[in-house]
PDB file of N, CA and C in Angstrom:
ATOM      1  N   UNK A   1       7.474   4.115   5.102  1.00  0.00           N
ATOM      2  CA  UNK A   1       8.891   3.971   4.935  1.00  0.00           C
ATOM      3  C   UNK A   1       9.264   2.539   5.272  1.00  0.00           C
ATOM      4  N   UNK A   2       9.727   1.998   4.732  1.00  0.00           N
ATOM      5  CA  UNK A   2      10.417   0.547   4.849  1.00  0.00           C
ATOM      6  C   UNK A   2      11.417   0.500   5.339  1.00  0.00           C
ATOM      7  N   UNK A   3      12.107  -0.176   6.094  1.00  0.00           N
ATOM      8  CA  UNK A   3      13.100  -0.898   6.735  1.00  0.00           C
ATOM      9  C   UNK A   3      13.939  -1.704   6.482  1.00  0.00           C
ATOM     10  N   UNK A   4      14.871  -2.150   5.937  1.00  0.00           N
ATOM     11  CA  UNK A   4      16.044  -3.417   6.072  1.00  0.00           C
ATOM     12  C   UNK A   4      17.120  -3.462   6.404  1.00  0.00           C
ATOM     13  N   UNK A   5      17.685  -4.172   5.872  1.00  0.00           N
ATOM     14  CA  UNK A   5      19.349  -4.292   6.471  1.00  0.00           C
ATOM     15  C   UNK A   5      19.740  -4.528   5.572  1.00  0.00           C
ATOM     16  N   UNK A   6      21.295  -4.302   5.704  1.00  0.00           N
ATOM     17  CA  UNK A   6      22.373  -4.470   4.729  1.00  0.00           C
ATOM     18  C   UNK A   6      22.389  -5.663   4.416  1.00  0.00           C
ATOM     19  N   UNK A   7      22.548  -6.404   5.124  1.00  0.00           N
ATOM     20  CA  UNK A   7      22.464  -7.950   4.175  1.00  0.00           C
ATOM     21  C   UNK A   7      21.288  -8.026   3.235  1.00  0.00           C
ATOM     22  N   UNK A   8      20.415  -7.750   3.781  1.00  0.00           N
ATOM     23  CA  UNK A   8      19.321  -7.759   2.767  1.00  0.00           C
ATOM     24  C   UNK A   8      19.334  -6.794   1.158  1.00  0.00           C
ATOM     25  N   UNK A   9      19.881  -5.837   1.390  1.00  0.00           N
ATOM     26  CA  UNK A   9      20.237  -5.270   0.294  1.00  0.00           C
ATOM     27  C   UNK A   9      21.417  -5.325  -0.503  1.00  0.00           C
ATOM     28  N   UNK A  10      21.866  -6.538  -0.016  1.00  0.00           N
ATOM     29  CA  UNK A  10      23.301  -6.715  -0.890  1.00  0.00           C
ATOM     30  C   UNK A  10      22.633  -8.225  -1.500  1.00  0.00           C
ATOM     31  N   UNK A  11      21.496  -9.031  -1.237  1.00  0.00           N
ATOM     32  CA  UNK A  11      21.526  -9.988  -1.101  1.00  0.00           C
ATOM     33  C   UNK A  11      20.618  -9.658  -2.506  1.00  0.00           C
ATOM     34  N   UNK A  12      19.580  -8.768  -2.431  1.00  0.00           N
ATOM     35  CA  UNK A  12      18.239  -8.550  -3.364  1.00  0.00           C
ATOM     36  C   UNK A  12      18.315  -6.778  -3.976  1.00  0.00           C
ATOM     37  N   UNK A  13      19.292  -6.552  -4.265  1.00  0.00           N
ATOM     38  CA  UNK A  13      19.125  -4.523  -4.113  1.00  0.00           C
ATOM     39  C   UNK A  13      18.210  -4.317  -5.204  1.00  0.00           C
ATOM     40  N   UNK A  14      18.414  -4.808  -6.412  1.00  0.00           N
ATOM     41  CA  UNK A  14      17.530  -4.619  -7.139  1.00  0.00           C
ATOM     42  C   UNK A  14      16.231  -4.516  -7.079  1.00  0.00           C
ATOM     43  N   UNK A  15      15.624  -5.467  -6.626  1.00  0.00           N
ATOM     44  CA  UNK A  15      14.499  -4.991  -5.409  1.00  0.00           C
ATOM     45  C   UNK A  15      14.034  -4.244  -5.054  1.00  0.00           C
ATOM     46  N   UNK A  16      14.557  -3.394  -4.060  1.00  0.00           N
ATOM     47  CA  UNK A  16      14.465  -3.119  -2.590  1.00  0.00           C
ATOM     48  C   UNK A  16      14.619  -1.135  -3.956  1.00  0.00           C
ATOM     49  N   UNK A  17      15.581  -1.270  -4.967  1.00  0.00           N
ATOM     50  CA  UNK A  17      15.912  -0.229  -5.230  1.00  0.00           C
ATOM     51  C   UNK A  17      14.586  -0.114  -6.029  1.00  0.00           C
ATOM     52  N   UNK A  18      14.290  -0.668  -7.244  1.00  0.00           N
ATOM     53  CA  UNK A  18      12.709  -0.742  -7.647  1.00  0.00           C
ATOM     54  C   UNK A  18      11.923  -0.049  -7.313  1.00  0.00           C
ATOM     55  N   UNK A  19      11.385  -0.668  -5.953  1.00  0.00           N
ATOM     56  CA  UNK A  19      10.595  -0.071  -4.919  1.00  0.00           C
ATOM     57  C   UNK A  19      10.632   0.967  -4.407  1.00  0.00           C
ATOM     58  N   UNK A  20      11.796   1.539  -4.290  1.00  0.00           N
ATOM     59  CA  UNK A  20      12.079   3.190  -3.746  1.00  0.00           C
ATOM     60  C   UNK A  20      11.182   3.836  -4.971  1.00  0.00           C
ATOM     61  N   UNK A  21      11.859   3.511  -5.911  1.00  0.00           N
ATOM     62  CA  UNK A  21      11.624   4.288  -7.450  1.00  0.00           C
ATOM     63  C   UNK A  21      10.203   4.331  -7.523  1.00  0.00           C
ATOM     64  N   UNK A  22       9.550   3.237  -7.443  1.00  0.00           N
ATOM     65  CA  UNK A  22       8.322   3.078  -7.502  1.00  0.00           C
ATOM     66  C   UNK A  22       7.416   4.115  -6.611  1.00  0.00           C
ATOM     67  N   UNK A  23       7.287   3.534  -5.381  1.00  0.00           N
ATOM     68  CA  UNK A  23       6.859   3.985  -4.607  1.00  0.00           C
ATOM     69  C   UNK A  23       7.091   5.511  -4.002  1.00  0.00           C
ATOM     70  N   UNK A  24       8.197   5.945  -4.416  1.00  0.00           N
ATOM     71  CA  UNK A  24       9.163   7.271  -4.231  1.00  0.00           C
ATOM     72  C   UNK A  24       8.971   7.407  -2.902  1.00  0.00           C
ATOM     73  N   UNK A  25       9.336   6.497  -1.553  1.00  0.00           N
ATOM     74  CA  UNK A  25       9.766   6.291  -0.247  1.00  0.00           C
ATOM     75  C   UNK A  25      11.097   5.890  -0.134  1.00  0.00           C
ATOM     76  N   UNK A  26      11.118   6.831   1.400  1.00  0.00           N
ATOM     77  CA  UNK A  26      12.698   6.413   1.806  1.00  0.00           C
ATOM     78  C   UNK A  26      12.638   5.233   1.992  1.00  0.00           C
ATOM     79  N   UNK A  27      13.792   4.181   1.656  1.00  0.00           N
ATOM     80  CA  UNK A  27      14.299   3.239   2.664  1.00  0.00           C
ATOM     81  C   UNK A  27      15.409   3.064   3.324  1.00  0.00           C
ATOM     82  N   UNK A  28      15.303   2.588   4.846  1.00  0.00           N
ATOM     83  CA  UNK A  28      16.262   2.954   5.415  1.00  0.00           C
ATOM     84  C   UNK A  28      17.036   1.313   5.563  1.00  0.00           C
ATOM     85  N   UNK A  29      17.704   1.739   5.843  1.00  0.00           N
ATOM     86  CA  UNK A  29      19.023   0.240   5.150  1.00  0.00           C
ATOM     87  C   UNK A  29      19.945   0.398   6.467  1.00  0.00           C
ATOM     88  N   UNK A  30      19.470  -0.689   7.710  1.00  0.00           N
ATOM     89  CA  UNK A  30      20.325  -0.533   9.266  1.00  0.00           C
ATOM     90  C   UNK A  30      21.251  -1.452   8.721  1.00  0.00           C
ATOM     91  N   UNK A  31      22.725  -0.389   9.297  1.00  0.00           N
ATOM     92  CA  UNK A  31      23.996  -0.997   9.119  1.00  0.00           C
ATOM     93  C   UNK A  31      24.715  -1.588  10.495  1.00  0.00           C
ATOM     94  N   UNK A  32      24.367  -1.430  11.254  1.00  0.00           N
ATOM     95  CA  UNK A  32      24.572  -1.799  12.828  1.00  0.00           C
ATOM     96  C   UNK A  32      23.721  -1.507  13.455  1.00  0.00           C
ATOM     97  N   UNK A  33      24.345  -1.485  14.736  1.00  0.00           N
ATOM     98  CA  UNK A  33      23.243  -1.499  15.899  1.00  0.00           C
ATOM     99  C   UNK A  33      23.110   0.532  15.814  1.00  0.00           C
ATOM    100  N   UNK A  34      23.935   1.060  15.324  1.00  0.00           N
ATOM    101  CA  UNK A  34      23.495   2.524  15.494  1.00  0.00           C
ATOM    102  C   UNK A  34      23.977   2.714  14.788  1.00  0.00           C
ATOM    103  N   UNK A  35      24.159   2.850  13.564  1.00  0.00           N
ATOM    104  CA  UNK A  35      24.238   3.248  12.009  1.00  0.00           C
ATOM    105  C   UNK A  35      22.746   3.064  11.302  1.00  0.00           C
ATOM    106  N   UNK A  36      22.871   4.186  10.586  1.00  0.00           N
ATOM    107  CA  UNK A  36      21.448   3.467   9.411  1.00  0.00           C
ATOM    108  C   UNK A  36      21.639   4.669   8.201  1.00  0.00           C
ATOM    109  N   UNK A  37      21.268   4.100   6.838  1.00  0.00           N
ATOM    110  CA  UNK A  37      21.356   5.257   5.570  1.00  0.00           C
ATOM    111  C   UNK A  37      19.978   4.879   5.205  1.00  0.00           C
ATOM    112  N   UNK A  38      19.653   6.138   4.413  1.00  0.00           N
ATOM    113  CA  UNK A  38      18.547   6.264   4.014  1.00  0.00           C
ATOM    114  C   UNK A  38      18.562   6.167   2.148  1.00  0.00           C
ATOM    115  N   UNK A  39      17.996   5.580   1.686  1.00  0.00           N
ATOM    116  CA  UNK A  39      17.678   5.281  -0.092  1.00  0.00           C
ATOM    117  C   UNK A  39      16.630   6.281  -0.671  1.00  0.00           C
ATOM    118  N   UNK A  40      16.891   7.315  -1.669  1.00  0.00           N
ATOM    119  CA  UNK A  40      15.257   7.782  -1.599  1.00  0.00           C
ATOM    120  C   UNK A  40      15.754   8.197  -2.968  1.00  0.00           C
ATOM    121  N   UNK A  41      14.815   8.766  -4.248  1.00  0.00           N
ATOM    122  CA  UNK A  41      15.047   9.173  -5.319  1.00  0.00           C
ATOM    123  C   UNK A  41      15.658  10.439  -5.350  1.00  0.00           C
ATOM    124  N   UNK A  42      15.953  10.672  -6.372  1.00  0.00           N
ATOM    125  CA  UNK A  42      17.380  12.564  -6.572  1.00  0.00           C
ATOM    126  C   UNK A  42      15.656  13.508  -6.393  1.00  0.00           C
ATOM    127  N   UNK A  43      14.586  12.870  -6.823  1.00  0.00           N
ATOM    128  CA  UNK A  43      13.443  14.027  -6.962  1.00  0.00           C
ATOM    129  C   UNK A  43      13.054  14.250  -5.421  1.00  0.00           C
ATOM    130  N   UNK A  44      13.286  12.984  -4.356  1.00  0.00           N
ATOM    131  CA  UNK A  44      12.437  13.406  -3.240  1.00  0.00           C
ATOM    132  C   UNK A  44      13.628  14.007  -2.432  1.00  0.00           C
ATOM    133  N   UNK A  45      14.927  13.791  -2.694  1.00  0.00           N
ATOM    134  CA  UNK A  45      16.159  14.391  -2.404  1.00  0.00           C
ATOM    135  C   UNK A  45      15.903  15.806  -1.991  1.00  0.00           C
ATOM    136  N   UNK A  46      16.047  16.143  -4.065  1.00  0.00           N
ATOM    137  CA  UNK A  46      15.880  17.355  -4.681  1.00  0.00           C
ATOM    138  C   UNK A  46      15.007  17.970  -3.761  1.00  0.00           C
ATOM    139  N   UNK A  47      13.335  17.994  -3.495  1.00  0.00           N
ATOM    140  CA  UNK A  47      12.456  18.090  -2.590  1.00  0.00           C
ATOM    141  C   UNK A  47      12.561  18.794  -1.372  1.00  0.00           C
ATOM    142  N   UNK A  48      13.365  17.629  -0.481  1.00  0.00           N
ATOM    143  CA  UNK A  48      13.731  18.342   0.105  1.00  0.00           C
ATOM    144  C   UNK A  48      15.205  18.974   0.713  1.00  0.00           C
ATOM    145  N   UNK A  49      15.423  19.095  -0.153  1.00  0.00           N
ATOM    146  CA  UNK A  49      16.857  20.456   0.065  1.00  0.00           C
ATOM    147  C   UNK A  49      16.139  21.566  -0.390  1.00  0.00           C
ATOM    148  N   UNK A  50      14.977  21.535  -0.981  1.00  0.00           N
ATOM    149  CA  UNK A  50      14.654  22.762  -1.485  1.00  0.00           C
ATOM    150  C   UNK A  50      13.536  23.261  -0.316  1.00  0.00           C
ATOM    151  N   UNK A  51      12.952  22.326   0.390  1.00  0.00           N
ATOM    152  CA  UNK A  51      12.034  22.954   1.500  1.00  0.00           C
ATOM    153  C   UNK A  51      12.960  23.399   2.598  1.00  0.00           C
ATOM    154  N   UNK A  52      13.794  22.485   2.836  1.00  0.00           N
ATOM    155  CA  UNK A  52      14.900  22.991   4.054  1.00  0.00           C
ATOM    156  C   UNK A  52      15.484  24.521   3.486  1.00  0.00           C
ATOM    157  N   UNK A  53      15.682  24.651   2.310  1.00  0.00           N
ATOM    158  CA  UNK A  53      16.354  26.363   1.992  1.00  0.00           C
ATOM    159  C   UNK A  53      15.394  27.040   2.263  1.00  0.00           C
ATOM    160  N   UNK A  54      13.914  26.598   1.860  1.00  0.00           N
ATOM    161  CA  UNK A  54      13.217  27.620   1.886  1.00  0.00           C
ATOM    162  C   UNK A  54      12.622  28.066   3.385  1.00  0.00           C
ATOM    163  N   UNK A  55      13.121  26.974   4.465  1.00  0.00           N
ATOM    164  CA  UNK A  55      12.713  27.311   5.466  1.00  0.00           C
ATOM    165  C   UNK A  55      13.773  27.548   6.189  1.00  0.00           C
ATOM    166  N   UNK A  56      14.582  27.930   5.866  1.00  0.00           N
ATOM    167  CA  UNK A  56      15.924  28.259   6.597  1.00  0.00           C
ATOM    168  C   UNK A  56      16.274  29.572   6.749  1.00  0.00           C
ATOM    169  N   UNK A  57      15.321  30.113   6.044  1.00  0.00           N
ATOM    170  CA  UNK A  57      15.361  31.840   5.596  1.00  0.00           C
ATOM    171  C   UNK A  57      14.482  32.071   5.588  1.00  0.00           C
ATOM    172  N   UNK A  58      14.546  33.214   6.740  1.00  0.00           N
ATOM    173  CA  UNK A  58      13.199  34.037   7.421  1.00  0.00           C
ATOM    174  C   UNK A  58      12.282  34.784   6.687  1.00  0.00           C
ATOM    175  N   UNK A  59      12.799  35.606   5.577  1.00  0.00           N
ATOM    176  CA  UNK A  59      12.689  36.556   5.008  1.00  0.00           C
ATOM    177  C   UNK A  59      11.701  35.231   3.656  1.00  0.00           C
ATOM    178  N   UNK A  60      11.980  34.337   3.227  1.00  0.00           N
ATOM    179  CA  UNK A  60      11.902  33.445   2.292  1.00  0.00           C
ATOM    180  C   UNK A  60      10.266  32.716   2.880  1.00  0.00           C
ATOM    181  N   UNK A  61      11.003  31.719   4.429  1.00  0.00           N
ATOM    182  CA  UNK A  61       9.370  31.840   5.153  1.00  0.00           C
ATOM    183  C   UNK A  61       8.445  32.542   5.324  1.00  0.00           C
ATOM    184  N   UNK A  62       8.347  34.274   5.206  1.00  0.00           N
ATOM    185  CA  UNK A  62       7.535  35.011   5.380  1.00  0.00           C
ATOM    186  C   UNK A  62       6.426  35.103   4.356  1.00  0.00           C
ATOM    187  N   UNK A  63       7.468  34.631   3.053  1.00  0.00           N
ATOM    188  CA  UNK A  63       6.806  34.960   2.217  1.00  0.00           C
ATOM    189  C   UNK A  63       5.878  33.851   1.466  1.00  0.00           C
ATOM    190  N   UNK A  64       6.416  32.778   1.558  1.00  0.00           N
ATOM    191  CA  UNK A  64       5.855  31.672   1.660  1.00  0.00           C
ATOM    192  C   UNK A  64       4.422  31.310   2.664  1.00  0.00           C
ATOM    193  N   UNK A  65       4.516  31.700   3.928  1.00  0.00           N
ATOM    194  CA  UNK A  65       3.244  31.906   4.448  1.00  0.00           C
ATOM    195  C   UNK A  65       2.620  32.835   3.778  1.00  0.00           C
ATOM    196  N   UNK A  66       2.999  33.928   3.736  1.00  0.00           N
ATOM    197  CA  UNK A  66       1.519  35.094   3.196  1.00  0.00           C
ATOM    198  C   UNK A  66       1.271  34.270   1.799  1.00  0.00           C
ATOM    199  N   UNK A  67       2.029  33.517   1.166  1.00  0.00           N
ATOM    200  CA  UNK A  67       0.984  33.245  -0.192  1.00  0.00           C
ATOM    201  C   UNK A  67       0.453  32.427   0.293  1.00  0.00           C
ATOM    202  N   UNK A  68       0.834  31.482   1.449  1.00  0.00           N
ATOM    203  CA  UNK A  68      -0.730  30.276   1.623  1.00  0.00           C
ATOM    204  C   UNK A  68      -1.687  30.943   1.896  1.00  0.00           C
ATOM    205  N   UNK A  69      -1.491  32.003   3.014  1.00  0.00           N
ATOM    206  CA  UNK A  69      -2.861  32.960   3.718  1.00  0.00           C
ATOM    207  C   UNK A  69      -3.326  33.502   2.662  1.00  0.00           C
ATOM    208  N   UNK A  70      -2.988  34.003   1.320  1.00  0.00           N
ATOM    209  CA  UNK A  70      -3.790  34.573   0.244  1.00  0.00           C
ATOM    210  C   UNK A  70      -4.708  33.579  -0.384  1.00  0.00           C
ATOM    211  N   UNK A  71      -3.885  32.255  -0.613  1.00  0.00           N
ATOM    212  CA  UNK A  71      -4.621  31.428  -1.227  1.00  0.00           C
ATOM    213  C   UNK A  71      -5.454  30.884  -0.692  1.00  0.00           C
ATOM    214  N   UNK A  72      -5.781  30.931   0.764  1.00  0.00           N
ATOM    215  CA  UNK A  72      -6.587  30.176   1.608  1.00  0.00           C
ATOM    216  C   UNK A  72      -7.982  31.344   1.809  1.00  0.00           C
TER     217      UNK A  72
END
């Protein structure tokens, strides 16, 4: 995961945005001393909102383990 700052991404974004795409890593972009946003593609987004649902629900996790234990 890469690191910069806002100046830096106002200065070069094109860049810095490239590289997300490319690489499909977050980057995190410090806006102060305790602020920071994160850059990442709609697919690794997408990703994970879909692991967080699926682990957010018990009934959903259960089932999700027994197919690794089958497949394993």
């Amino acid at each position: 995961m890469q690191v910069t700052t806002f100046s830096n991404i106002t200065k070069d974004s094109k860049k810095y945005l490239e590289q997300v795409v490319i690489t499909k890593e977050a980057l995190v972009v410090e806006v102060g001393n305790e602020d920071s946003l994160i850059i990442l593609t709609l697919d690794e987004y997408n990703s994970l909102c879909a692991s967080s649902y699926e682990n957010s629900n018990e009934i959903t996790t259960k089932r999700l383990k027994s197919s690794i234990e089958k497949i394993n």
